[in-house]
Protein backbone atom coordinates (compact mmCIF):
# COMPACT_ATOMS: atom_id res chain seq x y z
CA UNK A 1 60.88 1.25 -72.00
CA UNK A 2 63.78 -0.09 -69.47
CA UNK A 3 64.95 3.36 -68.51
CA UNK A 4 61.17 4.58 -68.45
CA UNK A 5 60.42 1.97 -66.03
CA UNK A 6 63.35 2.71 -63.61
CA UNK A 7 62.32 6.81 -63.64
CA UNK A 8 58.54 5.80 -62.63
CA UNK A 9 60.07 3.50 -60.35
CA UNK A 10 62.28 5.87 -58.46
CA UNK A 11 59.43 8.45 -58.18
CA UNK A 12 57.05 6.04 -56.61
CA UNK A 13 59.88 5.14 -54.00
CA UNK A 14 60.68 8.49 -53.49
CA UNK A 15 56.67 9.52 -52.54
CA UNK A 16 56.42 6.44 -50.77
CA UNK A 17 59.55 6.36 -48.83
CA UNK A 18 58.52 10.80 -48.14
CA UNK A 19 55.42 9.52 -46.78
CA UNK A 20 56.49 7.22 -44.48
CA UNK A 21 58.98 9.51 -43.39
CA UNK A 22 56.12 12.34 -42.44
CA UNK A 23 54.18 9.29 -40.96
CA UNK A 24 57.32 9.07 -38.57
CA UNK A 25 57.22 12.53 -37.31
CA UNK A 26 59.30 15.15 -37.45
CA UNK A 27 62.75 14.82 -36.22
CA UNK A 28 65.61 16.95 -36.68
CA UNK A 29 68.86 14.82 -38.53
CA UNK A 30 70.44 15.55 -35.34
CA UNK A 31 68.55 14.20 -33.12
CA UNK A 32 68.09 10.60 -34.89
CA UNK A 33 67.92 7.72 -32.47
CA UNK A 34 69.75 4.90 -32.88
CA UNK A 35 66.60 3.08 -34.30
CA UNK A 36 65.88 5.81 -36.41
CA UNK A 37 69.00 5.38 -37.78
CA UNK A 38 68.41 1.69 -38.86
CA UNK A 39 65.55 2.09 -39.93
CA UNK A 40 66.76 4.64 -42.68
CA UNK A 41 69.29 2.65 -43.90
CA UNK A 42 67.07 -0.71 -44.51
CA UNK A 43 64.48 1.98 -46.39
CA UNK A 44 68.22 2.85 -48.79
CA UNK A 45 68.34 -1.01 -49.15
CA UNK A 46 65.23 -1.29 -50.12
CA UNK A 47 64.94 2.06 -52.78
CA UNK A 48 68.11 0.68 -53.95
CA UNK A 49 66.47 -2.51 -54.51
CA UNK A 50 63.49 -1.44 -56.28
CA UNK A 51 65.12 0.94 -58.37
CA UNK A 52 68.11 -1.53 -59.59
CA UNK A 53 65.84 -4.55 -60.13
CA UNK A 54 62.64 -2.78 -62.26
CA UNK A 55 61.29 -6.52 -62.84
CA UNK A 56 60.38 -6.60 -59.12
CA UNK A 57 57.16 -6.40 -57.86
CA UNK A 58 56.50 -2.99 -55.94
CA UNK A 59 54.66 -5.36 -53.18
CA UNK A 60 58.47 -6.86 -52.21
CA UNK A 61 59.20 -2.71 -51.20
CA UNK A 62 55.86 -2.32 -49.57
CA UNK A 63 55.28 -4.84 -47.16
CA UNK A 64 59.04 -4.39 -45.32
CA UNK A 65 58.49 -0.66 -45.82
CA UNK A 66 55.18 -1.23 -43.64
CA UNK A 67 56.34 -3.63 -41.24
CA UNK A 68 59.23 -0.72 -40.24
CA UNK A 69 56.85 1.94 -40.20
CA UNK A 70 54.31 -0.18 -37.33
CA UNK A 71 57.62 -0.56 -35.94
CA UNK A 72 58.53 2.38 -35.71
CA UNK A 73 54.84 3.61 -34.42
CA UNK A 74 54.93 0.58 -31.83
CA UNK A 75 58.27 1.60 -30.54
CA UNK A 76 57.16 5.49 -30.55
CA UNK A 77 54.08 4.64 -28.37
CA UNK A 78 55.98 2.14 -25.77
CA UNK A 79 58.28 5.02 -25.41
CA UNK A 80 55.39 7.34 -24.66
CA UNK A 81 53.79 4.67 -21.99
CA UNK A 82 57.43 3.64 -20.52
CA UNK A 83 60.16 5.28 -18.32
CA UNK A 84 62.32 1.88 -18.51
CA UNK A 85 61.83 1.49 -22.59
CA UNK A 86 62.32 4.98 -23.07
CA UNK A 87 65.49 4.78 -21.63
CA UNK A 88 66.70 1.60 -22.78
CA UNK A 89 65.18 2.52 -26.74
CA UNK A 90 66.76 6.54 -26.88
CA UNK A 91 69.21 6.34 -23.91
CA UNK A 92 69.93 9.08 -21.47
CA UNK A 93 71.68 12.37 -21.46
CA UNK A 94 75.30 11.72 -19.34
CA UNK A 95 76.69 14.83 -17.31
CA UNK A 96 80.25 14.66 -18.39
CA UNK A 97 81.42 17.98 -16.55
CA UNK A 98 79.70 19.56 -13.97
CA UNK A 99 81.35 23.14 -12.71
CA UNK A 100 83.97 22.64 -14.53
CA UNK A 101 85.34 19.26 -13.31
CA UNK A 102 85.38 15.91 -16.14
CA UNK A 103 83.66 13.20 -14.99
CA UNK A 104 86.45 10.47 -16.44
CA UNK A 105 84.22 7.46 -14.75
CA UNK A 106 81.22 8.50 -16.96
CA UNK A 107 83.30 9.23 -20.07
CA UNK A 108 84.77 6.01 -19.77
CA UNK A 109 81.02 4.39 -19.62
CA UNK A 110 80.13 6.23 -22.56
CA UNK A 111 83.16 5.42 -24.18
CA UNK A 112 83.60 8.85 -24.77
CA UNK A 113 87.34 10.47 -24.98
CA UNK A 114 88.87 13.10 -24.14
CA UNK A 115 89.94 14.48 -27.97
CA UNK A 116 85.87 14.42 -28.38
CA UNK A 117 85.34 16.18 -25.61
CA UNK A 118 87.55 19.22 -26.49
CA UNK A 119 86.57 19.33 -29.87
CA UNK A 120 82.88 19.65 -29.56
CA UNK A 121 83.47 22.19 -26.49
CA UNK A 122 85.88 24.28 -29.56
CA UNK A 123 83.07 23.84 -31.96
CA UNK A 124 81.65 25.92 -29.41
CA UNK A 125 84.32 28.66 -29.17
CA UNK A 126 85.28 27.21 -25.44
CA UNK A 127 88.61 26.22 -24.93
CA UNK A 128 89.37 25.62 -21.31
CA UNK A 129 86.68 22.96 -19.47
CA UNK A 130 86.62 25.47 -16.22
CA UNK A 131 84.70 27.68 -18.53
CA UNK A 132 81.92 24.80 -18.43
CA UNK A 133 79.32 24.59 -15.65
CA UNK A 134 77.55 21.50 -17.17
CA UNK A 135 78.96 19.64 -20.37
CA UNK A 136 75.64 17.11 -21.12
CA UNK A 137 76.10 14.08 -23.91
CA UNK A 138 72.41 13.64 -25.07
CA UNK A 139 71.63 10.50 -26.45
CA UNK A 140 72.19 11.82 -29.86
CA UNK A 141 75.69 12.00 -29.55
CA UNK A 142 75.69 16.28 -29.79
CA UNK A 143 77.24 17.62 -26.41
CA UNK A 144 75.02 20.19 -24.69
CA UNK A 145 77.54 22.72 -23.06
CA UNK A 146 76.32 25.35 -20.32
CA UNK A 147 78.88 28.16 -19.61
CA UNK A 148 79.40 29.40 -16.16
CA UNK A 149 77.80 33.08 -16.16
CA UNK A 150 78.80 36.10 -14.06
CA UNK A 151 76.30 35.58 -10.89
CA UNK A 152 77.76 31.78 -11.04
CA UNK A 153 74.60 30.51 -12.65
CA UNK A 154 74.85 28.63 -16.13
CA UNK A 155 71.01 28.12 -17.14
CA UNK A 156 71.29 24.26 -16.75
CA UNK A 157 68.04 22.44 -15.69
CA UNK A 158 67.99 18.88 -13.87
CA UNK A 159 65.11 17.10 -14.64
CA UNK A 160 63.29 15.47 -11.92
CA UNK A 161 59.79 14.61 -13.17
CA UNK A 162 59.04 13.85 -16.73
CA UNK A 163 55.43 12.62 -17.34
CA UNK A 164 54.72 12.21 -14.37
CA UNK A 165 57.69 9.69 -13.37
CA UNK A 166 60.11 10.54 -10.91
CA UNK A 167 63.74 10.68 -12.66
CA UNK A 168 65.75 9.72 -10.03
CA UNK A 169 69.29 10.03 -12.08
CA UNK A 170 68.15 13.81 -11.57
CA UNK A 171 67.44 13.55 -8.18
CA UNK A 172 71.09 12.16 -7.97
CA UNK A 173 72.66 14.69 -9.62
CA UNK A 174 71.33 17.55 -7.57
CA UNK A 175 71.85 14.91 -4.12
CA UNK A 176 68.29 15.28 -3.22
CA UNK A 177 65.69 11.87 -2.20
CA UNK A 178 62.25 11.09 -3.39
CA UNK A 179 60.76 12.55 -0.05
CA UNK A 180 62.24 15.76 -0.53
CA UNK A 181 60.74 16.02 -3.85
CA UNK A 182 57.53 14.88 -3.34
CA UNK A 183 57.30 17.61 -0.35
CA UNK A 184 58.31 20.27 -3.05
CA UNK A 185 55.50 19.16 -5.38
CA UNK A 186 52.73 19.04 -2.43
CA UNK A 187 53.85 22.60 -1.40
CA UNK A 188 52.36 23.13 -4.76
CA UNK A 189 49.45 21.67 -4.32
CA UNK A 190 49.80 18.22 -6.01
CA UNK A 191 49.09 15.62 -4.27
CA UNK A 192 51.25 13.06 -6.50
CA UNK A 193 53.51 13.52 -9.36
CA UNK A 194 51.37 11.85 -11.92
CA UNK A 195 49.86 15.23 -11.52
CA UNK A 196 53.17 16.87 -13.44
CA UNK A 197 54.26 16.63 -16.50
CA UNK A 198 57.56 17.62 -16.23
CA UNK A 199 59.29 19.13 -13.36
CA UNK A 200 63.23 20.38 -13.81
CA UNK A 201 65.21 22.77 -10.96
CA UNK A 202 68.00 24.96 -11.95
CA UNK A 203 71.45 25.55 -10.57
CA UNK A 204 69.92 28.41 -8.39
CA UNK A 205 67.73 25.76 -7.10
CA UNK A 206 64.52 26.92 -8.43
CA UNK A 207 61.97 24.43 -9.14
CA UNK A 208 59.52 24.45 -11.98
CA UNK A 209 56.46 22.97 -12.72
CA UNK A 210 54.28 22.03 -15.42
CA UNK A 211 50.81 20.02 -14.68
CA UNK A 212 49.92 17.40 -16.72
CA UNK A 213 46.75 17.68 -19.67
CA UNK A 214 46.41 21.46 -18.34
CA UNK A 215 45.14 22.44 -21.23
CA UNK A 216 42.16 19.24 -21.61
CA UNK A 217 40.31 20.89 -18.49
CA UNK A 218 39.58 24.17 -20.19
């Protein structure tokens, strides 16, 4: 009866726990936030819990395992709404070499060293950091590496508008102002870049453009 109650047990948690994971959205292991993280491991407290203490009600798994899911959905729809929480909830991607020079001032700020560097640029067969036009840290942790191609390109994107909002760390990256941008979008024929949903420019300084809810006018 004890062991029968502890397999039923361990189902339940595993259907329930499944289903609040689909609930969550799909996310690649990856590309886990920080908050996604914790959140996982307080739902392996709790299965661990449930499963090791069979006299418990199911209700003490349920209502924390609901509380982190509106949590979850609160902090997922902020993100959507705000720039600023966005940022501060998922952090930002940090340029750590850009045509092939190390940026030690934003390594240091990511506390980020040098042995990392090279290894994740070897995971991905480069050995020498000239090779690199732009080495990005995402907010992951994985290190986005661009190689410098034959014509001097590399592929690399800046972002400049996403959802609308001006990104000015892209903007800063590229040495470009607000006014400059905001004359590329009108040439466009926006009149304001609430109008774009995201906006990026490449190293050959082409600009792209995609307009916002396109698709809800047809």
């Amino acid at each position: 009866m004890f062991l029968g109650t502890i397999i039923v047990r361990t189902i339940i948690t595993y259907l329930i726990i499944l289903i609040v994971f689909r609930l969550m959205g799909k996310r690649e292991i990856g590309e886990l936030s920080v908050m996604d993280l914790v959140v996982f491991i307080i739902f392996g407290e709790i299965a661990v819990s449930v499963i090791e203490e069979p006299t418990s009600s199911m209700l003490n798994a349920l209502v924390p395992i609901s509380i982190l899911l509106l949590i979850q959905w609160g902090s997922a729809m902020l993100s959507l709404k705000s720039q600023r929480f966005r940022s501060w909830f998922d952090g930002r991607p940090s340029v750590l070499v850009k045509h092939g020079k190390i940026d030690e001032k934003e390594m240091r700020k990511q506390r980020y060293n040098f042995s990392d560097l090279l290894l994740q640029l070897r995971e991905q067969g480069i050995q020498q950091v000239d090779r690199v036009a732009y080495a990005v840290l995402e907010p992951s942790g994985k290190l986005s590496v661009f190689e410098k191609e034959e014509d001097g390109g590399s592929g690399y994107a800046v972002v400049l508008i996403a959802d609308g909002q001006v990104q000015y760390s892209g903007l800063k990256t590229i040495r470009k102002n607000k006014h400059w941008l905001m004359n590329e979008v009108k040439k466009r024929g926006y009149t304001s870049t609430e109008e774009v949903s995201l906006c990026s420019i490449n190293d050959k300084g082409e600009l792209w453009l995609d307009e916002k809810d396109e698709y809800t006018n047809e």
